[in-house]
Protein backbone atom coordinates (compact mmCIF):
# COMPACT_ATOMS: atom_id res chain seq x y z
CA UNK A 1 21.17 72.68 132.26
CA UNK A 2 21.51 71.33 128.97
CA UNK A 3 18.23 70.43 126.82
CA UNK A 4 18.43 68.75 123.72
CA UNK A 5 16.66 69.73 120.54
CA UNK A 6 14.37 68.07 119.48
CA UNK A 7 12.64 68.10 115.99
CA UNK A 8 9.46 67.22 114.77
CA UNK A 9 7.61 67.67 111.41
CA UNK A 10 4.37 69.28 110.98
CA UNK A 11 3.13 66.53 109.05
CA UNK A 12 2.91 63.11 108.76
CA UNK A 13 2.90 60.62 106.40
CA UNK A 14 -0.65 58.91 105.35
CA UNK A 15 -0.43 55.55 105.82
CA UNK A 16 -1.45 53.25 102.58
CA UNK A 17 -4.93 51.77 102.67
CA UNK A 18 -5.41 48.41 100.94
CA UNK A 19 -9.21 48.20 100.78
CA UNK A 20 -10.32 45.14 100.65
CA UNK A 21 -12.79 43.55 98.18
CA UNK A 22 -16.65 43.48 99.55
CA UNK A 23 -19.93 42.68 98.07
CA UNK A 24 -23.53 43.01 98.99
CA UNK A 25 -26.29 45.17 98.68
CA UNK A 26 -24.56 48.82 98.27
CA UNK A 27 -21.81 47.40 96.45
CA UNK A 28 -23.72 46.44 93.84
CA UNK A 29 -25.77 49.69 93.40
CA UNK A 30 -21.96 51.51 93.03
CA UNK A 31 -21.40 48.53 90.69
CA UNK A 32 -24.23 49.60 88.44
CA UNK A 33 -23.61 53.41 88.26
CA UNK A 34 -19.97 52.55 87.50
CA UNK A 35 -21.62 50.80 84.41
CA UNK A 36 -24.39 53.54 83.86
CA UNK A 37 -21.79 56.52 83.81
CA UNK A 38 -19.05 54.72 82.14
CA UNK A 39 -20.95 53.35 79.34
CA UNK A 40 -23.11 56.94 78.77
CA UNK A 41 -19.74 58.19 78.67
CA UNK A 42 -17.70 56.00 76.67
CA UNK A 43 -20.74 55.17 74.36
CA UNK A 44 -21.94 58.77 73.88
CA UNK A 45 -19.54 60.05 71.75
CA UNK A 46 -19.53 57.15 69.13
CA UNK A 47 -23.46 57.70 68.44
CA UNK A 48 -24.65 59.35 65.53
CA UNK A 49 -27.29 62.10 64.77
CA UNK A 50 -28.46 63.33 61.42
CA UNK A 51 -25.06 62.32 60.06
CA UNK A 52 -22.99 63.90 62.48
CA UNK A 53 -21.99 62.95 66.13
CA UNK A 54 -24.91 62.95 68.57
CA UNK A 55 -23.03 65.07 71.36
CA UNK A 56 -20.39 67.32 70.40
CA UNK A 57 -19.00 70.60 71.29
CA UNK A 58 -17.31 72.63 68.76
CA UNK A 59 -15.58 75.33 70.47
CA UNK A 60 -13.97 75.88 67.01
CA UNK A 61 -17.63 76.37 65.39
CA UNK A 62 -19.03 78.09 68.40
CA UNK A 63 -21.94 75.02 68.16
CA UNK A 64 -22.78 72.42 70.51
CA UNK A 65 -24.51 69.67 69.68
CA UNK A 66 -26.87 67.59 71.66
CA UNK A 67 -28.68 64.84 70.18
CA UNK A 68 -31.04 66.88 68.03
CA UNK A 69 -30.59 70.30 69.94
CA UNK A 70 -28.03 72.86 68.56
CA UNK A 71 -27.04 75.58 70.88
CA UNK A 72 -24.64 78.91 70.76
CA UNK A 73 -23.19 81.11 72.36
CA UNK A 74 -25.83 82.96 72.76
CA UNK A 75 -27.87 80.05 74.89
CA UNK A 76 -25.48 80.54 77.71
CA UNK A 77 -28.47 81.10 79.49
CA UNK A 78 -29.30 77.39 79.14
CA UNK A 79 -25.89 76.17 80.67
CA UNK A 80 -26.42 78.65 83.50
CA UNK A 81 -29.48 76.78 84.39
CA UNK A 82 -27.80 73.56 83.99
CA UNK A 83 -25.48 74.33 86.45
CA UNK A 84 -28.09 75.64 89.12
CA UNK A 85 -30.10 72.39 88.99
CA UNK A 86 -26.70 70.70 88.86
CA UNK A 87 -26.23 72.47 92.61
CA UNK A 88 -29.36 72.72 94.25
CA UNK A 89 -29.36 68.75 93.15
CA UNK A 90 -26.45 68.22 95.43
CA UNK A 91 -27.73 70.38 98.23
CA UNK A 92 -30.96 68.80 98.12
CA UNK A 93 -29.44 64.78 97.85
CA UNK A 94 -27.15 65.61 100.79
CA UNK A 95 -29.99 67.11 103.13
CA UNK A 96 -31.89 64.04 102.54
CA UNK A 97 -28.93 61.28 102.14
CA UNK A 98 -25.50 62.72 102.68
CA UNK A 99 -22.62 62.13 100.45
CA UNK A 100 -24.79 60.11 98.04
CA UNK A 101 -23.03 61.81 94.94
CA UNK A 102 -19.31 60.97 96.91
CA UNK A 103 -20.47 57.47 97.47
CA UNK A 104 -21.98 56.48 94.32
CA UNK A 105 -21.64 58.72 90.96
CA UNK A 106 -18.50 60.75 91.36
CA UNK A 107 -15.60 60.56 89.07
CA UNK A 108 -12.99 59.77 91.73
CA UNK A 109 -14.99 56.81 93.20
CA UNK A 110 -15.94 55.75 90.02
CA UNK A 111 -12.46 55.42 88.69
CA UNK A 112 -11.02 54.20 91.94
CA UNK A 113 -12.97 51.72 91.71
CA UNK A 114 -12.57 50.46 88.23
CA UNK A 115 -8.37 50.99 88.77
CA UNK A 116 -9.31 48.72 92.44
CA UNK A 117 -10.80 45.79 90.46
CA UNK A 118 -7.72 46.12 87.72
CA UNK A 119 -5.55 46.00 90.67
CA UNK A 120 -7.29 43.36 92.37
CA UNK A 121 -7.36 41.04 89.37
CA UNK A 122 -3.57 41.31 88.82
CA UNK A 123 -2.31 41.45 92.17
CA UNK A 124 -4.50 39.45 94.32
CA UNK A 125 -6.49 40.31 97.39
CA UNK A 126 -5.83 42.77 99.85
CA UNK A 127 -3.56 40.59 101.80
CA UNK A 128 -2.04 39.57 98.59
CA UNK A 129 -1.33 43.27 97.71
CA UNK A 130 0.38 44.25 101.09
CA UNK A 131 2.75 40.90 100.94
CA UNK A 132 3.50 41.73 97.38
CA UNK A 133 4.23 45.82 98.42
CA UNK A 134 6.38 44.83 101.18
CA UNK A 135 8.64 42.01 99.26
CA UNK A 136 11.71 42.78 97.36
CA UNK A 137 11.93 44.04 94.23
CA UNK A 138 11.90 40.70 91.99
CA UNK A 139 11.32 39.27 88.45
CA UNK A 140 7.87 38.70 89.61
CA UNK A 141 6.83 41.68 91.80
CA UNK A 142 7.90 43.52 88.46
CA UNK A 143 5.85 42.10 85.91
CA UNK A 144 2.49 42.55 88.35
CA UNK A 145 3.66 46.09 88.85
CA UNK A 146 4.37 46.36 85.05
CA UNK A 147 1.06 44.87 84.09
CA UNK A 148 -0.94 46.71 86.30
CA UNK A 149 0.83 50.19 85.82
CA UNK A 150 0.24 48.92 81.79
CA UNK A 151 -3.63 48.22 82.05
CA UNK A 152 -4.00 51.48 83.83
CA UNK A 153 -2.17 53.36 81.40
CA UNK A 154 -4.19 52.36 78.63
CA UNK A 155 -7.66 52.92 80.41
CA UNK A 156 -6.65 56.50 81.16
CA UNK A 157 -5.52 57.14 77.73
CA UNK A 158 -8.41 56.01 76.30
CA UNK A 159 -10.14 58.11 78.91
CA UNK A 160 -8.22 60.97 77.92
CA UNK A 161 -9.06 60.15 74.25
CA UNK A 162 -13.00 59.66 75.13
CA UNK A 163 -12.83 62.96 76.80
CA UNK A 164 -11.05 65.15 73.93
CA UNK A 165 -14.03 63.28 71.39
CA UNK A 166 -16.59 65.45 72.84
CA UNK A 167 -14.87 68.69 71.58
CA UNK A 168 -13.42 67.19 68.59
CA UNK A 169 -15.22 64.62 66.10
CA UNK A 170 -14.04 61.50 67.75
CA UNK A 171 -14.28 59.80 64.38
CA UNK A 172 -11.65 62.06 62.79
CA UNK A 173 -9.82 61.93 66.36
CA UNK A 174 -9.69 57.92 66.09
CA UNK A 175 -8.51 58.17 62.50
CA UNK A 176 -5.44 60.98 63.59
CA UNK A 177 -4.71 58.62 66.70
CA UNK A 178 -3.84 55.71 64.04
CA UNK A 179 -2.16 57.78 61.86
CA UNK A 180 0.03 59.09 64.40
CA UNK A 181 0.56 55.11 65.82
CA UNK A 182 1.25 54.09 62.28
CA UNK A 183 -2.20 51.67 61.76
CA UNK A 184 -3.41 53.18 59.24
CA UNK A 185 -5.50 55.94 59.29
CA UNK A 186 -4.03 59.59 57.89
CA UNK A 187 -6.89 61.54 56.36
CA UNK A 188 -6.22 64.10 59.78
CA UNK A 189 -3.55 64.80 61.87
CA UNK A 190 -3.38 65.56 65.61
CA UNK A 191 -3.13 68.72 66.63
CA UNK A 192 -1.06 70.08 69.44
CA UNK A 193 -4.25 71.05 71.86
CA UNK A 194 -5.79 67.80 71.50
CA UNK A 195 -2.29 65.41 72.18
CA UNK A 196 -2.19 67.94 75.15
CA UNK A 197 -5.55 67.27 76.57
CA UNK A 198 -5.21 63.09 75.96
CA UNK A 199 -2.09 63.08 77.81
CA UNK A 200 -3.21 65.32 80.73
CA UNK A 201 -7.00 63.69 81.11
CA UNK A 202 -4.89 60.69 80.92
CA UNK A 203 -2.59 61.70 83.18
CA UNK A 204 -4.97 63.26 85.60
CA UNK A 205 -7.09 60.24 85.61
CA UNK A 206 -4.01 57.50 85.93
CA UNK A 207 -2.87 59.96 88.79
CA UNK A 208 -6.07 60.27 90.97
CA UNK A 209 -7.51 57.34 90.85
CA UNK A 210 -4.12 55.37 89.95
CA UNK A 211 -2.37 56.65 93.22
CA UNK A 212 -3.93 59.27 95.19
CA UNK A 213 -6.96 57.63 95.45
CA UNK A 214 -8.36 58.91 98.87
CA UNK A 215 -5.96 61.74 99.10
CA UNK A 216 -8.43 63.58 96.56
CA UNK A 217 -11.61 63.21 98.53
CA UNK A 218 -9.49 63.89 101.85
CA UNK A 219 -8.05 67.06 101.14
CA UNK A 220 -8.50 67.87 97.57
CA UNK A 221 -11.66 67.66 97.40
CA UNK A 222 -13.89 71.35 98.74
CA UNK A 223 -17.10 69.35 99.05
CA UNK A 224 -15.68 67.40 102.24
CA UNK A 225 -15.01 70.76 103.99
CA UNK A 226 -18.50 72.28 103.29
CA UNK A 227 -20.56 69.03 103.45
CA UNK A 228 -21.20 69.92 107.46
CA UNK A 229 -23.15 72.75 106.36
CA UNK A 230 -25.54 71.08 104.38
CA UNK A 231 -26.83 68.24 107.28
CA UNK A 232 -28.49 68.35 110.20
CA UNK A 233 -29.53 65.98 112.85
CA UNK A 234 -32.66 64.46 110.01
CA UNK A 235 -29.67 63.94 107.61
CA UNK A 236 -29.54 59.87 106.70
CA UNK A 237 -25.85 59.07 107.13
CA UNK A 238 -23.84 56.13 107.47
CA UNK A 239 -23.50 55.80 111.44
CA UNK A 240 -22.59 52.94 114.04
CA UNK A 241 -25.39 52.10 116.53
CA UNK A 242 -22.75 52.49 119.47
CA UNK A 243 -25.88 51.22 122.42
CA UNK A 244 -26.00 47.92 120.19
CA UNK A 245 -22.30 47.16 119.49
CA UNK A 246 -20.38 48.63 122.48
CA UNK A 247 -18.56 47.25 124.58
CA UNK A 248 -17.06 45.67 121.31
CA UNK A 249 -14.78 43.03 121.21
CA UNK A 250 -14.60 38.97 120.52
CA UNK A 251 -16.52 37.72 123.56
CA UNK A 252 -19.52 38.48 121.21
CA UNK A 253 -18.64 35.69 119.25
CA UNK A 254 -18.90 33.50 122.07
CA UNK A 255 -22.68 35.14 123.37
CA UNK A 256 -20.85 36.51 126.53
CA UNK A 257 -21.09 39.57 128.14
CA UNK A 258 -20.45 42.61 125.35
CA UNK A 259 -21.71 44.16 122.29
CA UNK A 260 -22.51 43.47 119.21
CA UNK A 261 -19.20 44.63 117.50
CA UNK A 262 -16.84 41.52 117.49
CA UNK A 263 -13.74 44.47 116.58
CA UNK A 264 -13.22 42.22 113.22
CA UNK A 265 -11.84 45.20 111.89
CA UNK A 266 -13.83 44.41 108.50
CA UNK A 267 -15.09 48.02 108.26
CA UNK A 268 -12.23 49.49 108.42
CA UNK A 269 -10.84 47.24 106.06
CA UNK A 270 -12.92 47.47 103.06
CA UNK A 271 -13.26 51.82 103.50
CA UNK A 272 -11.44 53.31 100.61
CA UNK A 273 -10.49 56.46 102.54
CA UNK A 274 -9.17 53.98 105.61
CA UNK A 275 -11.10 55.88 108.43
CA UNK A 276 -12.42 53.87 111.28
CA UNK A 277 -16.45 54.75 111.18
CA UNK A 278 -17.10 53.76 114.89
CA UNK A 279 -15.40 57.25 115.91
CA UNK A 280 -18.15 59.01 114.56
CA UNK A 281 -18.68 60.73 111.33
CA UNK A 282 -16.16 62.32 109.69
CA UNK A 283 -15.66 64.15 106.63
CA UNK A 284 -13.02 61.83 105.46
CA UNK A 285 -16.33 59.62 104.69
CA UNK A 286 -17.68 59.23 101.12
CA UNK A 287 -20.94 57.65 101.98
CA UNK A 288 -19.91 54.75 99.62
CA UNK A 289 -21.54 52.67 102.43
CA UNK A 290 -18.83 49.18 102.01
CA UNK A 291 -18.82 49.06 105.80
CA UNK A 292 -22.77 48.52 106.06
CA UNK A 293 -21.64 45.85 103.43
CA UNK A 294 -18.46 44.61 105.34
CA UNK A 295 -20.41 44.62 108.74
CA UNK A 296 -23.47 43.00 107.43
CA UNK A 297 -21.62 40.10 106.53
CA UNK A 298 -20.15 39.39 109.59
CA UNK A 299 -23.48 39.91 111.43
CA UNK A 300 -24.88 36.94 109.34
CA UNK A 301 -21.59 34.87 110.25
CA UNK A 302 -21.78 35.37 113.92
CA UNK A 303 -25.55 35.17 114.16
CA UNK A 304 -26.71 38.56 115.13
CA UNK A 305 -29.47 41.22 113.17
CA UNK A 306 -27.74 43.29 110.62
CA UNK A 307 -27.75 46.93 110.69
CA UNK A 308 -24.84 47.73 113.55
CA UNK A 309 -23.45 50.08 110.77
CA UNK A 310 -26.46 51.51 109.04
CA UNK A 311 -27.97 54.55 107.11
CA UNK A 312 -29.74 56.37 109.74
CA UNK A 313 -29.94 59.97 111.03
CA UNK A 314 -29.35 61.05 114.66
CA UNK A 315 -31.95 62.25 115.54
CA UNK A 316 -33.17 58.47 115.23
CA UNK A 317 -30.40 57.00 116.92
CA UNK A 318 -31.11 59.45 120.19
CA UNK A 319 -34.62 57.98 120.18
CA UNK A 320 -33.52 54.87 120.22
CA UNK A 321 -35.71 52.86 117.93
CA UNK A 322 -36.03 49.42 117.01
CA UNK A 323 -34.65 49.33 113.56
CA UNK A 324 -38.01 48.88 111.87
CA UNK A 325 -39.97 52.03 113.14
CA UNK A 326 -36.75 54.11 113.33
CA UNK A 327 -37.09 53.48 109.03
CA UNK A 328 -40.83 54.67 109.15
CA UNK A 329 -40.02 57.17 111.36
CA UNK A 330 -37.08 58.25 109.24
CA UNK A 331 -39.37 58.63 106.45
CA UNK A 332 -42.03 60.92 107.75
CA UNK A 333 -38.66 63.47 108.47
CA UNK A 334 -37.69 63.47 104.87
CA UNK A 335 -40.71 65.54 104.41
CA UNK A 336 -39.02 68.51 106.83
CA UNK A 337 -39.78 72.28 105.92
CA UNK A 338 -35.71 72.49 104.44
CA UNK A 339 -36.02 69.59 102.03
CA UNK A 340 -39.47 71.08 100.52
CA UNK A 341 -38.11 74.29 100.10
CA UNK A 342 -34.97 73.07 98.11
CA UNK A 343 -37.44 70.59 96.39
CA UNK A 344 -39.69 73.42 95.62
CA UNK A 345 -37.26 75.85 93.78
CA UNK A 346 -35.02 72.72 91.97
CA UNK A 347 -38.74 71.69 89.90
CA UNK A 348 -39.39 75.65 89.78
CA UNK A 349 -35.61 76.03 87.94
CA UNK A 350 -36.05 73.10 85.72
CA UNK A 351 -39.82 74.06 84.60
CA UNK A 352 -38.46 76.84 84.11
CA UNK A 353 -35.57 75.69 81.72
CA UNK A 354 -37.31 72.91 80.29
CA UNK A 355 -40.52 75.46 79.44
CA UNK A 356 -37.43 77.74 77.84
CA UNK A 357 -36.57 74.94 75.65
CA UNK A 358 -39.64 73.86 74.41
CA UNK A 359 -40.21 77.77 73.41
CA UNK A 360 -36.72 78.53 72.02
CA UNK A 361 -37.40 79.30 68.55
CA UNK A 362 -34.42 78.16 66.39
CA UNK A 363 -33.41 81.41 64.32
CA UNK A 364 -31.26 84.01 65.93
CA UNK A 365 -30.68 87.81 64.73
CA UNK A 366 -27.93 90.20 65.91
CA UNK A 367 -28.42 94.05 64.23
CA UNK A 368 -25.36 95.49 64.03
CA UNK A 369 -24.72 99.40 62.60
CA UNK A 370 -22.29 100.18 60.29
CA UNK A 371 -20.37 102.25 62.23
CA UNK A 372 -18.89 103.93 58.78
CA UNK A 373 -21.98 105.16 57.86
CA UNK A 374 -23.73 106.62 59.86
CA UNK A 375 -26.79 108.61 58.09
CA UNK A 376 -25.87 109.06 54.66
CA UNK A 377 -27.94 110.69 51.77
CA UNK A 378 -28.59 109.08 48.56
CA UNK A 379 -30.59 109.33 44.99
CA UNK A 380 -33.56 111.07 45.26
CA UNK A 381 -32.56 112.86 48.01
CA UNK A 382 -33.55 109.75 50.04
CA UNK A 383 -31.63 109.01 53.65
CA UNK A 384 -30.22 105.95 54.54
CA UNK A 385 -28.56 103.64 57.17
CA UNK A 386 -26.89 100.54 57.08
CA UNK A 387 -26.77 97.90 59.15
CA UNK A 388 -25.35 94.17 59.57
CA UNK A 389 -27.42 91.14 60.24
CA UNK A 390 -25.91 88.24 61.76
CA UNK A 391 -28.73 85.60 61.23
CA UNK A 392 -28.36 81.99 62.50
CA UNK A 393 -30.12 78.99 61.62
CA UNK A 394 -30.06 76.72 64.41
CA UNK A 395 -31.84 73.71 63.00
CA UNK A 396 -30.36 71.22 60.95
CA UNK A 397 -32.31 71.73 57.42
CA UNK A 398 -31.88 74.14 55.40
CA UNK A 399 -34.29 78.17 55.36
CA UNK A 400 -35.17 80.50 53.21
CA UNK A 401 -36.11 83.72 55.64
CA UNK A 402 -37.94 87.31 54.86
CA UNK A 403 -36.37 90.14 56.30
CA UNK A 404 -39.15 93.56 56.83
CA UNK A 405 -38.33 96.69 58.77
CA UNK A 406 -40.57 98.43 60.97
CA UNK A 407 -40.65 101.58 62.47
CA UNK A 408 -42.65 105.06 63.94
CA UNK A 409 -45.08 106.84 61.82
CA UNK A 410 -42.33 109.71 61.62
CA UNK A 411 -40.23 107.73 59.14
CA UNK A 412 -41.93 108.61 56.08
CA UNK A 413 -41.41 105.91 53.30
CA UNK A 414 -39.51 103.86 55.59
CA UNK A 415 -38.43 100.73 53.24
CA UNK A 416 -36.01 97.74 52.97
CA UNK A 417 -33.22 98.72 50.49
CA UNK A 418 -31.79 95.52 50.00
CA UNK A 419 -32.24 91.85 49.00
CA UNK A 420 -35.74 91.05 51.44
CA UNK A 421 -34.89 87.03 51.21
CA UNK A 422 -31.81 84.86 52.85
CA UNK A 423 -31.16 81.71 52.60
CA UNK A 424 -28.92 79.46 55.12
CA UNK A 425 -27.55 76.13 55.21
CA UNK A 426 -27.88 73.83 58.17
CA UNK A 427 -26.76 74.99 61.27
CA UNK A 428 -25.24 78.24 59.57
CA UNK A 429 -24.45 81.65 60.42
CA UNK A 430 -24.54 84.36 57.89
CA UNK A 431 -23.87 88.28 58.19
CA UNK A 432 -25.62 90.57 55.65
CA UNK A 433 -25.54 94.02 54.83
CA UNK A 434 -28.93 95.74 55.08
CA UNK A 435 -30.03 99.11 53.79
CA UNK A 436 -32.70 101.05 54.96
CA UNK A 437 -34.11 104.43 53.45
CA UNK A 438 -36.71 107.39 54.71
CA UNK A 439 -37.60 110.23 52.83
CA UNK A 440 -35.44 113.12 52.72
CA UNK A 441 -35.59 116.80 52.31
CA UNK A 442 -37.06 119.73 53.52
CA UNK A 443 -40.25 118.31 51.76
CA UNK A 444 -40.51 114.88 53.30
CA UNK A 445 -41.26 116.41 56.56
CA UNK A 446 -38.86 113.64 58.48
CA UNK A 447 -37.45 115.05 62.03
CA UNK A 448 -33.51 114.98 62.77
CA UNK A 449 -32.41 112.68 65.58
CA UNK A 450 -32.67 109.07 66.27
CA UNK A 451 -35.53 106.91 65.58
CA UNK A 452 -36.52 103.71 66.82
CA UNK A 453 -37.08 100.65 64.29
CA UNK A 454 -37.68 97.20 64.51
CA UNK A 455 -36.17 94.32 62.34
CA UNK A 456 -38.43 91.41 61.92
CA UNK A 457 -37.20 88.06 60.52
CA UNK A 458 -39.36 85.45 59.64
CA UNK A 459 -39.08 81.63 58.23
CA UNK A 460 -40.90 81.34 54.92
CA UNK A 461 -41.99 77.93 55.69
CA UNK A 462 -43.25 78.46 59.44
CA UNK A 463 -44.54 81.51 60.35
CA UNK A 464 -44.12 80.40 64.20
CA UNK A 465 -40.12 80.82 63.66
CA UNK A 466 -39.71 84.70 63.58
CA UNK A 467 -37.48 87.35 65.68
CA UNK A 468 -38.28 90.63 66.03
CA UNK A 469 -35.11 92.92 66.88
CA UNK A 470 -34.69 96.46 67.72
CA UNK A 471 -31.80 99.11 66.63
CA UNK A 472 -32.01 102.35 65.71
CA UNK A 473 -32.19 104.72 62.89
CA UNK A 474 -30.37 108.10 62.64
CA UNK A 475 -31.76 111.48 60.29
CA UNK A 476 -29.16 114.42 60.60
């Protein structure tokens, strides 16, 4: 017997999702953090500071600038902490309200959604786009596609070009960018590293929210595959009251027999990811919430309570509550033992970070030995080491600092060699030579070996800025 082969790919094409346009209640929270983040972000890097640009960080200078804080290399510790409250804030948010970060504040949805409205404007409504997607290539089917591809070409650049501001003076950037178009402009060029880091922010942002779109937060994404972790049956989430809408279907719209759900289709519609939320939760879902939207509106057409697709957790939905003390309810669970402790150690990290700011003193010391000298013997029969003192001033006005050298009763006559007085510029880094001496000779009654001393640098015009360092000096 003959059997024919038969071959079938392991994957399948995505279909393209036309979301449609929604407004209400959600919709214009996301509307508002698209304007928070995107002027903070475009806005930032144009303000000013002391004379120079309020945020800034100059890799090439080792300094970052923020607002009137300065920090190095060596307050790593301070990004560190940044980035633990940065992740206990996203466990904690999702324990209590999901994807809330997805939904509302992230990148991708805030992008996507400013490239939707550009596309939108220009092409029409979602009906208008799928007619226009599925007609033949034409004189006017081109210039929408031109146009749009155009307007989202230049918002990415510019994005690209906002981005590369932060690490270069975006002043001096702007000036290169019209040099380079011809406008004017010349006093600095473009380097190689920042054209490459325009065009591919650019790129990457024209891309992703451009076309991919919900192929980012579908499989690109890691948070969507770890996000089940994180809730539990207390978790709000955006879920469909299946006892209040089921059996769906239009005889609703005519107060017959049925559910709620009138199977309008309208949430599945206006979902930027495409998914169908009646099945359940998924992790395709951003939380962006534009089916509560979608659904409520329909609900006030037809006549019937809003809320079939609502935040709610399932542990309230088992209960079955009416919708007013499942909210109450909802609230007094907030307060469960796993959202206090998270609470608990995200105001413990930042007290802790914000208490290390407020004490950082501004002046930092590095001893370093001259490894060419170790121990060396000099007039008067006097010993002496020498050293290297990185000192930074990391406030933006000029110091005048006193350097003194301390050390065990053992080091008989032990003295600063060199100049006791440095001054630095604003926000500068200096490395000086520093000789130290002891008394030498069979006389001076000094032991051989190595000897512990301490460096102390102070501010002459506040005593409260001082650093005390340790190294180590050596008697053969």
């Amino acid at each position: 017997m003959k059997v024919d082969a038969v071959e079938q790919s392991l994957y399948a094409a995505d279909q393209a999702v036309y979301p449609r346009a929604v407004r209400g209640w959600f919709a214009a929270w996301r509307w508002a953090l698209v304007w928070a983040t995107q002027i903070a972000f475009y806005g930032c890097s144009w303000l000013t500071w002391n004379g120079r640009q309020a945020v800034l960080f100059d890799i090439a200078q080792r300094k970052f600038y923020i607002f009137g804080m300065v920090f190095w290399p060596q307050d790593l510790l301070y990004l560190t902490g940044l980035l633990i409250i940065s992740a206990l804030s996203l466990f904690l948010f999702t324990a209590v309200a999901g994807r809330l970060w997805c939904g509302y504040a992230c990148p991708q949805t805030v992008y996507t959604e400013i490239f939707m409205w550009i596309e939108n404007k220009i092409e029409g409504d979602r009906n208008a786009r799928m007619r226009l997607d599925q007609s033949k290539l034409g004189a006017r089917k081109f210039g929408l596609k031109a146009a749009k591809h155009g307007a989202w070409g230049l918002l990415a650049l510019w994005t690209g070009f906002t981005f590369v501001g932060y690490f270069t003076p975006i002043r001096e950037l702007g000036d290169a960018a019209l040099g380079l178009a011809g406008l004017g402009g010349g006093a600095y060029t473009l380097g190689p590293w920042e054209m490459f880091w325009i065009l591919f922010y650019g790129f990457a942002t024209y891309g992703n929210a451009g076309w991919m779109r919900e192929q980012v937060c579908t499989y690109m994404c890691p948070y969507a595959r770890f996000q089940s972790a994180m809730f539990d049956k207390d978790t709000l989430i955006i879920t469909y009251d299946q006892g209040r809408g089921e059996p769906r279907g239009k005889n609703a719209l005519r107060n017959r027999v049925g559910g709620d759900c009138v199977d309008c289709s309208v949430c599945v519609q206006v979902c930027p990811t495409g998914i169908d939320i009646r099945d359940g939760l998924q992790y395709q879902c951003i939380g962006c919430a534009a089916c509560i939207d979608g659904c409520d509106q329909v609900m006030e057409k037809v006549g019937k309570p809003k809320g079939l697709i609502r935040y709610a957790t399932t542990n309230a939905l088992a209960r079955g509550l009416p919708q007013a003390e499942e909210r109450g309810w909802m609230l007094r669970r907030i307060f469960r033992p796993r959202v206090l402790l998270y609470t608990a150690i995200l105001w413990g990290i930042i007290f802790a970070a914000g208490a290390g700011l407020y004490l950082r003193v501004p002046l930092k010391v590095d001893v370093i030995r001259d490894r060419a000298a170790i121990a060396r013997e000099v007039e008067g029969g006097q010993i002496e080491n020498v050293y290297r003192l990185q000192v930074m001033n990391t406030t933006e006005s000029p110091r005048d600092y006193e350097i003194r050298v301390d050390g065990a009763a053992a080091l008989q006559g032990l003295r600063l060699a060199s100049e006791p007085r440095v001054s630095l510029g604003i926000t500068e880094s200096r490395v000086f030579p520093v000789r130290v001496r002891v008394k030498g000779g069979p006389d001076a009654g000094t032991p051989a070996g190595t000897h512990k001393i301490e460096f102390h640098v102070r501010a002459l015009d506040d005593d409260a800025v001082q650093v005390r360092e340790q190294s180590v000096f050596i008697v053969r």
